[in-house]
Each structure stands twice: as C-alpha cells, then as structure tokens.
PDB file of N, CA and C in Angstrom:
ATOM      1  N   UNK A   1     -26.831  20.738 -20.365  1.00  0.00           N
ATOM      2  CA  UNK A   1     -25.592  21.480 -20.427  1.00  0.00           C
ATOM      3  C   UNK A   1     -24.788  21.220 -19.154  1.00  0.00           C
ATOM      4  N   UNK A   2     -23.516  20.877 -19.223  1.00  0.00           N
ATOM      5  CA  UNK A   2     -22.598  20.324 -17.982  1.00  0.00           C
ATOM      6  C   UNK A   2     -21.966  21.397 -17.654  1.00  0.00           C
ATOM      7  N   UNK A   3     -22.128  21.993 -16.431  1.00  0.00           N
ATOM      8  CA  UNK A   3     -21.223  23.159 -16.090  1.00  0.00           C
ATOM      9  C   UNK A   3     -20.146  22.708 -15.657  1.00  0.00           C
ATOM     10  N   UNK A   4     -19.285  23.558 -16.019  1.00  0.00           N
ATOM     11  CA  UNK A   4     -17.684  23.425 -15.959  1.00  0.00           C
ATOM     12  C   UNK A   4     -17.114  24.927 -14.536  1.00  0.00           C
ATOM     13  N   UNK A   5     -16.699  24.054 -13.286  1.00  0.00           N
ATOM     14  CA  UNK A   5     -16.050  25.128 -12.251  1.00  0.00           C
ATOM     15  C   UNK A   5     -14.153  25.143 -12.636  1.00  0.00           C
ATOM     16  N   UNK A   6     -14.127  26.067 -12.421  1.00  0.00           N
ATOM     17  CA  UNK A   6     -12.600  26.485 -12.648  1.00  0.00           C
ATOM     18  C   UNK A   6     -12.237  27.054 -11.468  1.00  0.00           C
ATOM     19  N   UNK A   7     -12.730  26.780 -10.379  1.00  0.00           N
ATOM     20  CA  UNK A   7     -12.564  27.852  -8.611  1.00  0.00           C
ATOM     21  C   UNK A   7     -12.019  26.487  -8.246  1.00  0.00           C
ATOM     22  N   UNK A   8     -11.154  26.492  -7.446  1.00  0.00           N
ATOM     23  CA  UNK A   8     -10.210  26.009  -6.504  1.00  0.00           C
ATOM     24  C   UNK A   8     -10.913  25.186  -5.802  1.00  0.00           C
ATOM     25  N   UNK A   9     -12.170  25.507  -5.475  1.00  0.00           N
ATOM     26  CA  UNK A   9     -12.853  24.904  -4.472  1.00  0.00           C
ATOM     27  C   UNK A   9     -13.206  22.916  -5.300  1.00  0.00           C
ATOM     28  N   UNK A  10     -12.838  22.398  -6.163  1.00  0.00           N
ATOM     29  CA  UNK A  10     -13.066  21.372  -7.115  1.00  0.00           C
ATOM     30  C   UNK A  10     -11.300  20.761  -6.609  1.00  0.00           C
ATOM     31  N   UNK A  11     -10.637  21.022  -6.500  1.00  0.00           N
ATOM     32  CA  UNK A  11      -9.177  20.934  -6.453  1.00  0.00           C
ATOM     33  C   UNK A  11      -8.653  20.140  -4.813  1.00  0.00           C
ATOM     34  N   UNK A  12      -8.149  19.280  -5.258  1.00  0.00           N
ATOM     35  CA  UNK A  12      -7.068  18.875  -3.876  1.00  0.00           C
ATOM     36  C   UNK A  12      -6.641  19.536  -2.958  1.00  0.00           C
ATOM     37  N   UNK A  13      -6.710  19.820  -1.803  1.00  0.00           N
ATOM     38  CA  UNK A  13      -6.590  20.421  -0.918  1.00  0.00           C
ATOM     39  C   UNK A  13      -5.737  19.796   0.476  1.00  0.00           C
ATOM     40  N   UNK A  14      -5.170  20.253   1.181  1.00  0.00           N
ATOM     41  CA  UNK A  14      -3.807  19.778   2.352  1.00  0.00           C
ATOM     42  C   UNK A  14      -4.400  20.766   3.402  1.00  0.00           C
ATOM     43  N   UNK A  15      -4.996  20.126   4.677  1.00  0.00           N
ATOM     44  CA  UNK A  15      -5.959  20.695   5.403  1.00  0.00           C
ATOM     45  C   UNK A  15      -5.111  20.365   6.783  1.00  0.00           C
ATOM     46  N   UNK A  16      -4.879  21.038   7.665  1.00  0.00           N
ATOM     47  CA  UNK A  16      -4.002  21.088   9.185  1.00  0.00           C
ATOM     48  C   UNK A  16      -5.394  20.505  10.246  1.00  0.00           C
ATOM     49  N   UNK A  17      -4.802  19.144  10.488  1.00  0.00           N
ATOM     50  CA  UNK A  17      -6.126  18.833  11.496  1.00  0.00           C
ATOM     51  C   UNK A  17      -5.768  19.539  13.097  1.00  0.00           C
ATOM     52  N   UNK A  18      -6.901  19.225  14.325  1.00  0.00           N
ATOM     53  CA  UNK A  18      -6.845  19.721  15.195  1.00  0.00           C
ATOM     54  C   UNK A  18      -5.212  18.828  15.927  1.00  0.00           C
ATOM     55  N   UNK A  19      -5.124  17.797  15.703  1.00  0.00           N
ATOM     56  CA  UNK A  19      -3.941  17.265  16.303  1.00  0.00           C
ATOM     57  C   UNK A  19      -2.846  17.314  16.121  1.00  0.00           C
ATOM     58  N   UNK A  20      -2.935  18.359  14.884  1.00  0.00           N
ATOM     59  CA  UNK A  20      -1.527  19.037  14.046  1.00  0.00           C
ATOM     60  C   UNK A  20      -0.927  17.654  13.032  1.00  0.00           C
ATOM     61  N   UNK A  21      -1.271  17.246  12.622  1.00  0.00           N
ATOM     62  CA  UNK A  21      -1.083  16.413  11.599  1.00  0.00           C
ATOM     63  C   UNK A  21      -2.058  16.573  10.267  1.00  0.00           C
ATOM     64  N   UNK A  22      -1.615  16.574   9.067  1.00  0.00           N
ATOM     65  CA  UNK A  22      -1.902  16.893   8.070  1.00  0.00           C
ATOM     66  C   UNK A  22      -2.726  16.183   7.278  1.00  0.00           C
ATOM     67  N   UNK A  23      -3.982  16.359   6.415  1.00  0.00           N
ATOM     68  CA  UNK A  23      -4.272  15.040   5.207  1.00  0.00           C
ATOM     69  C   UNK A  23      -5.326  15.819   4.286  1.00  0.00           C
ATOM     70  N   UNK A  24      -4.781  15.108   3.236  1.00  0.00           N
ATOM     71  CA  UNK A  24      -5.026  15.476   1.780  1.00  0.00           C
ATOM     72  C   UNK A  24      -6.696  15.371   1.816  1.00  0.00           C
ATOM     73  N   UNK A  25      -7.603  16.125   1.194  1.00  0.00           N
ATOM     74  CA  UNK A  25      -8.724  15.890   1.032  1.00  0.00           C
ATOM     75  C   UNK A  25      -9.322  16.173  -0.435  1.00  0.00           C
ATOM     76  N   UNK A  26     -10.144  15.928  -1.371  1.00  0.00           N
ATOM     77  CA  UNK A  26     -10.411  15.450  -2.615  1.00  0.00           C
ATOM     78  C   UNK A  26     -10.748  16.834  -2.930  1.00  0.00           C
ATOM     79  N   UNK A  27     -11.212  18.071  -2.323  1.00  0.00           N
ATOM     80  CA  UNK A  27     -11.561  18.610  -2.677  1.00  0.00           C
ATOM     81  C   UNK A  27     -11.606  20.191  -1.412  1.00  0.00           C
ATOM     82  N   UNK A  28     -11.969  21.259  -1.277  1.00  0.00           N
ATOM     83  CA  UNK A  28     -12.218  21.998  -0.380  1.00  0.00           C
ATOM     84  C   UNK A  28     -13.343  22.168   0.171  1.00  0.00           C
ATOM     85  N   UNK A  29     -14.202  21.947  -0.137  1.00  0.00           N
ATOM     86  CA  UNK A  29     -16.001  21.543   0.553  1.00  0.00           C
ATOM     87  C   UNK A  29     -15.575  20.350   1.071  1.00  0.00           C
ATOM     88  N   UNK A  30     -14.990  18.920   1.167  1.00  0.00           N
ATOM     89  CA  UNK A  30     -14.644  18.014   1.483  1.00  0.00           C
ATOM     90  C   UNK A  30     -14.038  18.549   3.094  1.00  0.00           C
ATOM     91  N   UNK A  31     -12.772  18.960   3.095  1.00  0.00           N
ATOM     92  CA  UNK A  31     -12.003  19.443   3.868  1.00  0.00           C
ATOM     93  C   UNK A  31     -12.730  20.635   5.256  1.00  0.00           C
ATOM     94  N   UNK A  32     -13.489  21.233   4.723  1.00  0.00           N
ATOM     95  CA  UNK A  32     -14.391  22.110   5.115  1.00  0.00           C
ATOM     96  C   UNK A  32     -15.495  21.747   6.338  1.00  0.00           C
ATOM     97  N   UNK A  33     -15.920  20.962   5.658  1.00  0.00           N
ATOM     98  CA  UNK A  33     -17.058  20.022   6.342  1.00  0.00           C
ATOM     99  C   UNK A  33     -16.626  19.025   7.490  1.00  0.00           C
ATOM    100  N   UNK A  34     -15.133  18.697   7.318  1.00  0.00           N
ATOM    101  CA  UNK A  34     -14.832  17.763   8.687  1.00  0.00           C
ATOM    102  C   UNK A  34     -14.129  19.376   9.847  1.00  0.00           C
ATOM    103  N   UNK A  35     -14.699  19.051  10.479  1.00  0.00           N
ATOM    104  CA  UNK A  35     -14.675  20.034  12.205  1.00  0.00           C
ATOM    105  C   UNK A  35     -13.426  19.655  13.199  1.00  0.00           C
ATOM    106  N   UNK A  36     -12.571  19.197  12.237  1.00  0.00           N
ATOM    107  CA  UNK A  36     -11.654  18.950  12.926  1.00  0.00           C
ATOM    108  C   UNK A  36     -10.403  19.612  12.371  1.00  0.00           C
ATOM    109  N   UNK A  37     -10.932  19.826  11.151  1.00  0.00           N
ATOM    110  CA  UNK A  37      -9.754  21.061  10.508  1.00  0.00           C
ATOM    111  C   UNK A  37     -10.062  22.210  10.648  1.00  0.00           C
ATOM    112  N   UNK A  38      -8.824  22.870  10.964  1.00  0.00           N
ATOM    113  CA  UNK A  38      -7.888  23.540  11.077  1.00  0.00           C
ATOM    114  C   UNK A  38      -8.065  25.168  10.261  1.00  0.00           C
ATOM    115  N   UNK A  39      -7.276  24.149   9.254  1.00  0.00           N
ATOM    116  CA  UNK A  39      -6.949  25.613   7.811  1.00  0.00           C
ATOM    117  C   UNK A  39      -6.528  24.689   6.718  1.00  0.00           C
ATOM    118  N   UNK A  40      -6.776  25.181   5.789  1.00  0.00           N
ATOM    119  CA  UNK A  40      -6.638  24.402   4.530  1.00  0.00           C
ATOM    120  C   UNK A  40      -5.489  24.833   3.174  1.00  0.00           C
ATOM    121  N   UNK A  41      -4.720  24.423   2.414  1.00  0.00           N
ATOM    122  CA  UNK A  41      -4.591  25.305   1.329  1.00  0.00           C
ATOM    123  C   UNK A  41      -4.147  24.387   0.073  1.00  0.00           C
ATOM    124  N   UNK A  42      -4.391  24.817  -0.975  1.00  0.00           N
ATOM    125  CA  UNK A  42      -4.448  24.131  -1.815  1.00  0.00           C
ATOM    126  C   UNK A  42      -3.212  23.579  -2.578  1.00  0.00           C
ATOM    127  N   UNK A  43      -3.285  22.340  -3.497  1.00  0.00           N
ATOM    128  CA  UNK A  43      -2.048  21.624  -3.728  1.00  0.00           C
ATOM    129  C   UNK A  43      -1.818  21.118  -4.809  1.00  0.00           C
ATOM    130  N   UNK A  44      -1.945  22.220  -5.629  1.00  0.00           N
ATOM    131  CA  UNK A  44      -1.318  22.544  -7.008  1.00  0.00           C
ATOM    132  C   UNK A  44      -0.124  23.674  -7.053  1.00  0.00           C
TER     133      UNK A  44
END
C-alpha cells in the first residue's frame, strides 16, 4: 500500500540562506537539513 502525504512538508519550498540570498529547495526536510538556512516558506 503506497502512502499518499498531503502536508506541505513534500512541496517546494523558498528558504532565506545565511548570506541573505534565496534558493528553491525540492522539498522542506530538504531545506531544513542544510544549516545554513535561515527560514523557509512555501511556493505554491
């Protein structure tokens, strides 16, 4: 059985790095995990 997520956290995400410049990441666990961001929000 294939579970299906519908939480945001699966979704494209626009994450504020530490040098104040911006980049898209595939997902929010993606974005999360690099220590150089910031804050994140999503981009739908």
């Amino acid at each position: 059985m294939k579970t299906t997520y519908k939480g945001s956290f699966l979704r494209p995400v626009c994450a504020q790095l530490e040098n104040g410049q911006f980049k898209t990441y595939s997902n929010g666990c993606t974005a999360c995990s690099d220590a150089k961001v910031l804050g994140q929000s999503a981009r739908w």
